[in-house]
Protein backbone atom coordinates (compact mmCIF):
# COMPACT_ATOMS: atom_id res chain seq x y z
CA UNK A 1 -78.69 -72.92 -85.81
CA UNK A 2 -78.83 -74.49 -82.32
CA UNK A 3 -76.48 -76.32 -80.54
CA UNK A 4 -78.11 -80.39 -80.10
CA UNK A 5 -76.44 -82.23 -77.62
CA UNK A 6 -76.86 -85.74 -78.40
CA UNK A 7 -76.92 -88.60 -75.43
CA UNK A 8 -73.56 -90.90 -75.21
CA UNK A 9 -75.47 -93.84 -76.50
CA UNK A 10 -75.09 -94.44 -79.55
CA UNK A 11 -77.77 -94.44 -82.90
CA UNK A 12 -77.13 -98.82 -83.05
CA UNK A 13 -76.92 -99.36 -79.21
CA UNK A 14 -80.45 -97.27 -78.67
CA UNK A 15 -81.91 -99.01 -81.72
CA UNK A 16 -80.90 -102.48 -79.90
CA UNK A 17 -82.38 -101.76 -76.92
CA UNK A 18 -85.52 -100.28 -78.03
CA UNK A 19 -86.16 -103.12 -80.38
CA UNK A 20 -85.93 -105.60 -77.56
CA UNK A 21 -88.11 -103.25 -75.39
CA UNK A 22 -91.19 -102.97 -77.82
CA UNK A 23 -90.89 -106.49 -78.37
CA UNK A 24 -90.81 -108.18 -75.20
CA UNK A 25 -93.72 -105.40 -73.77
CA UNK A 26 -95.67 -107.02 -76.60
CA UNK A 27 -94.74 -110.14 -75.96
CA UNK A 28 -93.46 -111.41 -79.12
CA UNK A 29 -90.31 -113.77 -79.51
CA UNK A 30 -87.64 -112.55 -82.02
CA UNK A 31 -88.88 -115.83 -84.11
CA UNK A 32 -92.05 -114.04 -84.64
CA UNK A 33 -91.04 -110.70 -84.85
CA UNK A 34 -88.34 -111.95 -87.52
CA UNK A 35 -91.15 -113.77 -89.35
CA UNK A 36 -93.62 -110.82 -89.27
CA UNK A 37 -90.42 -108.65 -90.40
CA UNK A 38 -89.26 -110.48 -93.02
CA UNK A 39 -86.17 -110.91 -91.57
CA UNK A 40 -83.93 -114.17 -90.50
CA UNK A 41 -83.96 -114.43 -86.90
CA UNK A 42 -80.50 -114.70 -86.19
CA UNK A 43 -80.38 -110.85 -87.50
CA UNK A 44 -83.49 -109.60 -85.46
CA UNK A 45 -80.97 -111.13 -82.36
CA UNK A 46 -77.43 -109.44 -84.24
CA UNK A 47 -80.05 -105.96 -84.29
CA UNK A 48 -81.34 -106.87 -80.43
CA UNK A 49 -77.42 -107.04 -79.31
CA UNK A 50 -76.38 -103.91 -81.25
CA UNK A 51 -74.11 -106.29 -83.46
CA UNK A 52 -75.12 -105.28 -86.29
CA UNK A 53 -76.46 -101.98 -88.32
CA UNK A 54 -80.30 -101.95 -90.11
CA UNK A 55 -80.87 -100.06 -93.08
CA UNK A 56 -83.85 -98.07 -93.07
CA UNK A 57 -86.18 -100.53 -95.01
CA UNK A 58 -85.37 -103.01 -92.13
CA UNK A 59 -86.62 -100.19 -89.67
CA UNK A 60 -89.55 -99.46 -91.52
CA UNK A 61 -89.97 -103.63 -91.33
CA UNK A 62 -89.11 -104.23 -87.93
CA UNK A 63 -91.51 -101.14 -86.64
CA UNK A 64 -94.28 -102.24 -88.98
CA UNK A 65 -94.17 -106.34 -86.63
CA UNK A 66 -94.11 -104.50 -83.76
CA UNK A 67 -97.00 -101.74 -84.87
CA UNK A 68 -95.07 -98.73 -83.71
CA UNK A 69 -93.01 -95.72 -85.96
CA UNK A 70 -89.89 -95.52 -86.80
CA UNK A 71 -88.96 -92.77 -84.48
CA UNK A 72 -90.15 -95.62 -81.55
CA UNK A 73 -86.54 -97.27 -82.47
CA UNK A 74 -84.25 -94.09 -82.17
CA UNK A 75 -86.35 -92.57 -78.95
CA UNK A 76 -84.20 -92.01 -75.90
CA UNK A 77 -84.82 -94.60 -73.09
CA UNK A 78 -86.51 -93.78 -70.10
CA UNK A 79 -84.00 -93.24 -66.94
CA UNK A 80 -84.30 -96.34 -64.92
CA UNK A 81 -86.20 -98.65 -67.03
CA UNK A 82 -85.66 -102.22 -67.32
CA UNK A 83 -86.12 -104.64 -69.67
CA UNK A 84 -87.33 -107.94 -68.55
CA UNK A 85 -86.68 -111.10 -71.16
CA UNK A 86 -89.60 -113.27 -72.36
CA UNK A 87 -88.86 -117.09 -71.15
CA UNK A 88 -85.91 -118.89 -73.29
CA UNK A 89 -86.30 -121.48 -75.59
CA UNK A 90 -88.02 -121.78 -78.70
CA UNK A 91 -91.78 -122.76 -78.88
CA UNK A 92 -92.96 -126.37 -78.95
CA UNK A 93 -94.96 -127.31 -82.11
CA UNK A 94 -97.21 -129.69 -80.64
């Protein structure tokens, strides 16, 4: 068996950032992505922050909005990269 070195970040931390990554390069608030996932928003923000842990079914749901695999969520991050944020607020309704 080989020795696997695994990076200092953590499984939740890369999860967080990742999911905030696919979702703002698609351009998709977290009220969307929660709706398209099934999820309440204020969890899709708890998962963005690294606050709180998703089971694998919310994985499966969160990678399914954002049309990417599962493995997308637990990749390594790029060196360097940077996440911009969508504009704040919530959407009118006009």
């Amino acid at each position: 068996m080989s020795n696997v070195v695994f990076p200092a970040m953590d499984a939740r931390q890369r999860v967080a950032l990742n999911l905030r990554r696919l979702r703002v390069s698609r351009g998709i608030s977290q009220d969307d992505l929660a709706l398209a996932a099934n999820i309440e928003r204020s969890y899709a923000g708890h998962l963005e922050r690294g606050g709180k842990n998703p089971t694998v079914t919310t994985l499966e749901k969160l990678a399914t909005a954002l049309s990417c695999d599962v493995s997308e969520l637990l990749a390594p991050l790029p060196d360097g990269i940077s996440i911009k944020p969508l504009k704040s607020g919530r959407r009118s309704t006009a």
